[in-house]
N, C-alpha and C. Protein backbone atom coordinates (compact mmCIF):
# COMPACT_ATOMS: atom_id res chain seq x y z
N UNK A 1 -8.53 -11.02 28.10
CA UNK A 1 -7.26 -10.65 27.52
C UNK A 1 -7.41 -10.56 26.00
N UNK A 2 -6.73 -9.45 25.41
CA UNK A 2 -7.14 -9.21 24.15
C UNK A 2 -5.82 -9.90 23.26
N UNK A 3 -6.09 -10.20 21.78
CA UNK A 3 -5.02 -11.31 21.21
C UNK A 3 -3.84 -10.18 21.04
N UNK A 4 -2.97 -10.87 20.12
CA UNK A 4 -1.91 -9.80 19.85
C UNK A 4 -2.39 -9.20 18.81
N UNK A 5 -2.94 -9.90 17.67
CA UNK A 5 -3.88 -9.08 16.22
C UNK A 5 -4.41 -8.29 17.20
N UNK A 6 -5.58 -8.13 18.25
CA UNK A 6 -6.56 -7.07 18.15
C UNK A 6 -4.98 -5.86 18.90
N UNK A 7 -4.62 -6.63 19.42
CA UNK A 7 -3.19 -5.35 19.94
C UNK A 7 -2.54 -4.69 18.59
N UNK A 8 -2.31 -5.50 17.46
CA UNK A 8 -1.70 -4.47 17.04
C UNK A 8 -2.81 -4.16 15.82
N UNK A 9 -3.97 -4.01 15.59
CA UNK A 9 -4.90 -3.14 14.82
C UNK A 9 -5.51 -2.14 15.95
N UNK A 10 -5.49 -2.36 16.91
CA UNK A 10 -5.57 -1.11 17.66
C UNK A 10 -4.91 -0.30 17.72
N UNK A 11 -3.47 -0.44 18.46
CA UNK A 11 -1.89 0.41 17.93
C UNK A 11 -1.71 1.16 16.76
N UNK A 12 -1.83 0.49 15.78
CA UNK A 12 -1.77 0.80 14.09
C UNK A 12 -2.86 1.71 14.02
N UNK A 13 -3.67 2.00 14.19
CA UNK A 13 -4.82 2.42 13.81
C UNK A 13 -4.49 4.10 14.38
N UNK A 14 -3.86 4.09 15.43
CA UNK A 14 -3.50 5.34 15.99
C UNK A 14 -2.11 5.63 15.38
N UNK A 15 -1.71 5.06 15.07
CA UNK A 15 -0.57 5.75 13.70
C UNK A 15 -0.46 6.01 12.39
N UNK A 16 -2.37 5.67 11.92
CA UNK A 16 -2.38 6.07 10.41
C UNK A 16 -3.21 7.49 10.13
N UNK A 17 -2.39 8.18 8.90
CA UNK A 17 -3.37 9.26 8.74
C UNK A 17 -4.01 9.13 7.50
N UNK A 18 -5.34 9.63 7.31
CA UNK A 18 -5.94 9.32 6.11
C UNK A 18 -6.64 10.83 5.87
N UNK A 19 -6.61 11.24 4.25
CA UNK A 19 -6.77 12.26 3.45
C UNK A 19 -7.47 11.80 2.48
N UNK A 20 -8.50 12.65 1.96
CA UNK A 20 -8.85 12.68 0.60
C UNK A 20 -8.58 13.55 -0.55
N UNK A 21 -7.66 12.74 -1.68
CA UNK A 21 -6.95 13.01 -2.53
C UNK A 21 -7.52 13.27 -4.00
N UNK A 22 -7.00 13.93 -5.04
CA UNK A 22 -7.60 13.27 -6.19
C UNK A 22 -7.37 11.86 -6.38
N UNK A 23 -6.39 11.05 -5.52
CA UNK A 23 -5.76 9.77 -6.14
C UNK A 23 -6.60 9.38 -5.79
N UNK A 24 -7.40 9.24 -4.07
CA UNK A 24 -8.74 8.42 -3.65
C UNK A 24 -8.28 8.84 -2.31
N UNK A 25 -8.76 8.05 -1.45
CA UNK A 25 -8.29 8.16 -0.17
C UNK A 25 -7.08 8.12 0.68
N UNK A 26 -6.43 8.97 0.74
CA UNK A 26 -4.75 8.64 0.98
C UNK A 26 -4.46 8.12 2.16
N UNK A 27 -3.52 6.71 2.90
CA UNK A 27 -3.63 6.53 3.80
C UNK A 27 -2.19 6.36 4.30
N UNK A 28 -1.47 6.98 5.10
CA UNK A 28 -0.12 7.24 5.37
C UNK A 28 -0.02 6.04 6.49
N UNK A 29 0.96 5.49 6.83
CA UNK A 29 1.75 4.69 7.48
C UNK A 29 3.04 4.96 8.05
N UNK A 30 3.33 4.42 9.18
CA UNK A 30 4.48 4.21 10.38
C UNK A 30 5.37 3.67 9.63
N UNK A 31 5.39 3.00 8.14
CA UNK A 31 6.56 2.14 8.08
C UNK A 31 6.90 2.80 6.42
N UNK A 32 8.04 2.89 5.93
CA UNK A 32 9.19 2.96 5.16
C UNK A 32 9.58 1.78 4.30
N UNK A 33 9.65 2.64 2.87
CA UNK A 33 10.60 1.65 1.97
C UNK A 33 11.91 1.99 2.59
N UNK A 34 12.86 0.87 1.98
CA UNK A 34 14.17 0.92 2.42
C UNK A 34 14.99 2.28 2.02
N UNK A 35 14.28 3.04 0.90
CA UNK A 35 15.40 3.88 0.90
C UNK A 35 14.55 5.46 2.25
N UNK A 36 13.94 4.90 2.92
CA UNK A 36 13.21 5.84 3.74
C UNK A 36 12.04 6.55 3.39
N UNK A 37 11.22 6.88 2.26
CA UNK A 37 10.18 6.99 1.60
C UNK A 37 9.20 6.63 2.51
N UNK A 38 8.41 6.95 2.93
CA UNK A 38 7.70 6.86 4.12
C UNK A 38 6.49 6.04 2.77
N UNK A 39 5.84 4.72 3.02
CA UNK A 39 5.06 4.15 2.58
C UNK A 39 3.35 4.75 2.86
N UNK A 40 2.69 5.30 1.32
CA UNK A 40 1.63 5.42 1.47
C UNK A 40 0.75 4.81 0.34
N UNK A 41 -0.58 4.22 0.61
CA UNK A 41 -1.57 3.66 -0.01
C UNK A 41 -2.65 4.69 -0.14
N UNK A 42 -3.58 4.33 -1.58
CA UNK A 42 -5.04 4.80 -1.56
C UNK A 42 -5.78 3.94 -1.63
N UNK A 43 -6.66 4.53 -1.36
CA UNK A 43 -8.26 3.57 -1.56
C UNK A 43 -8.77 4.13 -2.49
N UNK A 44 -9.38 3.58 -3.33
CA UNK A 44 -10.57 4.38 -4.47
C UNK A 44 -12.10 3.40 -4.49
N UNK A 45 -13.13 4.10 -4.03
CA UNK A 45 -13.94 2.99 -4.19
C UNK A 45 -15.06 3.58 -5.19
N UNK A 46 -15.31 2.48 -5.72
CA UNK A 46 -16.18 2.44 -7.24
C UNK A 46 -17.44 1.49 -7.10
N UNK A 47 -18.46 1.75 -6.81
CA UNK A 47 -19.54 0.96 -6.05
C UNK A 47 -19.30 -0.08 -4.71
N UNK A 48 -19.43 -1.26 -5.19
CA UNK A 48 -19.16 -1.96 -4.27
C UNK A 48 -17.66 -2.68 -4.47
N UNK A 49 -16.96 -2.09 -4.82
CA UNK A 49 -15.29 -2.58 -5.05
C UNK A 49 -14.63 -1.14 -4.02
N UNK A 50 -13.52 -1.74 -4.03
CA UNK A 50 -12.37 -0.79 -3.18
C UNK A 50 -11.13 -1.04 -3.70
N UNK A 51 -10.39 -0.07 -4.02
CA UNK A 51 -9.13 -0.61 -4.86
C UNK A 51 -8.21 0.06 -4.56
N UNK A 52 -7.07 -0.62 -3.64
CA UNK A 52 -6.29 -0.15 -3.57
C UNK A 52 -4.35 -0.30 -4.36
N UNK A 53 -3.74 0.96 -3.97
CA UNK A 53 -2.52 1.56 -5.28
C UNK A 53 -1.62 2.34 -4.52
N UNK A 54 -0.66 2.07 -4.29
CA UNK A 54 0.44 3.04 -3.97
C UNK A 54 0.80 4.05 -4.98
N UNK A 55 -0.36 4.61 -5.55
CA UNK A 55 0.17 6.05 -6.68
C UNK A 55 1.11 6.18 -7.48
N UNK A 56 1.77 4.28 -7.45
CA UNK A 56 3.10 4.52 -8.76
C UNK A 56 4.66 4.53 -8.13
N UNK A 57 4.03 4.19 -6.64
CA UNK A 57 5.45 4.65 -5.71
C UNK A 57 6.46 3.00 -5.98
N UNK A 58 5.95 1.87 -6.29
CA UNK A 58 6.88 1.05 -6.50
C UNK A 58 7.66 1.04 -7.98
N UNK A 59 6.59 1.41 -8.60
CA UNK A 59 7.49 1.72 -10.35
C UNK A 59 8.49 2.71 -9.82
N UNK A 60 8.21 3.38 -9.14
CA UNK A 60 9.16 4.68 -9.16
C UNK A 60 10.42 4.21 -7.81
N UNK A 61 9.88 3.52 -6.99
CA UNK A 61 11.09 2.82 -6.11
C UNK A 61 11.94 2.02 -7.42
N UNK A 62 11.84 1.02 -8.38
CA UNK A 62 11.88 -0.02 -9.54
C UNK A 62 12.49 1.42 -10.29
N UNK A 63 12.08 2.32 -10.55
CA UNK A 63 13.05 3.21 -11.35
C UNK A 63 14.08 3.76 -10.99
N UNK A 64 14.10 3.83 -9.48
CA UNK A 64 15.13 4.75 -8.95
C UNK A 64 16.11 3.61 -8.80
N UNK A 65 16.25 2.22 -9.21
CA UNK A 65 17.52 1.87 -8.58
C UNK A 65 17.90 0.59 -10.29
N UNK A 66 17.10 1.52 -10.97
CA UNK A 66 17.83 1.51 -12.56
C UNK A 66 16.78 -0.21 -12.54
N UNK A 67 15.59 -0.50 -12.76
CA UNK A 67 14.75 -1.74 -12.75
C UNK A 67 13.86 -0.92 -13.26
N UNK A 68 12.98 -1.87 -14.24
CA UNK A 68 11.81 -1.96 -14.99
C UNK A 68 10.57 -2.82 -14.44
N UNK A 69 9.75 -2.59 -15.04
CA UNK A 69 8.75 -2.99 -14.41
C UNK A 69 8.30 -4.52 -14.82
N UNK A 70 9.41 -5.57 -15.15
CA UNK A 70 9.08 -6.63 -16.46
C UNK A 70 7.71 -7.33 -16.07
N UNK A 71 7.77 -8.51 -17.11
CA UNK A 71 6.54 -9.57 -16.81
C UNK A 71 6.70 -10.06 -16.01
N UNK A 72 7.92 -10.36 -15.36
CA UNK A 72 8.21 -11.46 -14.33
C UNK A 72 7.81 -10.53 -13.39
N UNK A 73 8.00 -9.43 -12.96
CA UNK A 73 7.37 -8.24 -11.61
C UNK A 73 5.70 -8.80 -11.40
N UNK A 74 5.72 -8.46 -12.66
CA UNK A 74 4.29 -7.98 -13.10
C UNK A 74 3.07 -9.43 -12.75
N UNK A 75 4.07 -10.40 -12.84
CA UNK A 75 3.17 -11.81 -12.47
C UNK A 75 3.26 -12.47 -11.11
N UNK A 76 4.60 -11.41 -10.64
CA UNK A 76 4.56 -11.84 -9.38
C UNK A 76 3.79 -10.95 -8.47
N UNK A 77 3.41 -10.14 -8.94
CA UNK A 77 2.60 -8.82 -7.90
C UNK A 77 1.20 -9.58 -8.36
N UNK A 78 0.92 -9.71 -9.67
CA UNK A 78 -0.73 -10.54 -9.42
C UNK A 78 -0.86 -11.65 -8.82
N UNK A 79 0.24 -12.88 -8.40
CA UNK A 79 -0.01 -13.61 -8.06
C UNK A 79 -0.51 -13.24 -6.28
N UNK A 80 0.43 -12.14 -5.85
CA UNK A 80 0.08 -11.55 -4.32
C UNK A 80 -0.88 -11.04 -4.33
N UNK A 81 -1.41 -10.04 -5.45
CA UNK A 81 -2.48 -9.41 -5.09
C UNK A 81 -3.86 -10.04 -4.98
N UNK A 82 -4.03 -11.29 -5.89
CA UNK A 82 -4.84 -12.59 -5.48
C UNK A 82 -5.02 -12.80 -4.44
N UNK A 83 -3.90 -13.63 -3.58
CA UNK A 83 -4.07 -13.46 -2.33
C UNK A 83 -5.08 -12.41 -1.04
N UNK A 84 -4.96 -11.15 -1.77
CA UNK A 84 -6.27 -10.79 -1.10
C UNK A 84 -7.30 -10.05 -1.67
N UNK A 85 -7.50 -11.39 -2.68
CA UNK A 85 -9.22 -11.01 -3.24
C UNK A 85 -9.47 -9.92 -4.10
């Protein structure tokens, strides 16, 4: 019997599409910001690093509903992005 993780990276995996962009590797997703914006990521890899960026789409979610990008954003997104390495 397979776990529920390997169930849903199997699932998921058949609902993402991936392109190569000037941004890096574009990788589209099943799931939505709240205002419906269909959520997409890149990859850019630079030797042995991989770095991934939503192309500016949260500044620009943060702009569209009259928000800046402050320090307090800004320390709370590094403290997550730590989280994975």
């Amino acid at each position: 019997m397979s776990s529920l993780c390997e169930d849903i990276k199997l699932h998921t995996s058949r609902m993402l599409v991936c392109n190569e962009t000037n941004l890096g590797t574009e990788i589209c997703t099943p799931l939505s910001y709240p205002d419906g914006e269909a959520v997409t990521v890149f990859a850019f890899v630079k030797g042995s690093t991989v770095t991934l960026h939503d192309g500016g789409m949260a500044a620009y979610s943060l702009g569209k509903r009259g928000q800046s990008f402050t320090k307090k954003i800004a320390k709370r997104a590094e403290i997550f992005a730590k989280l994975y390495g």
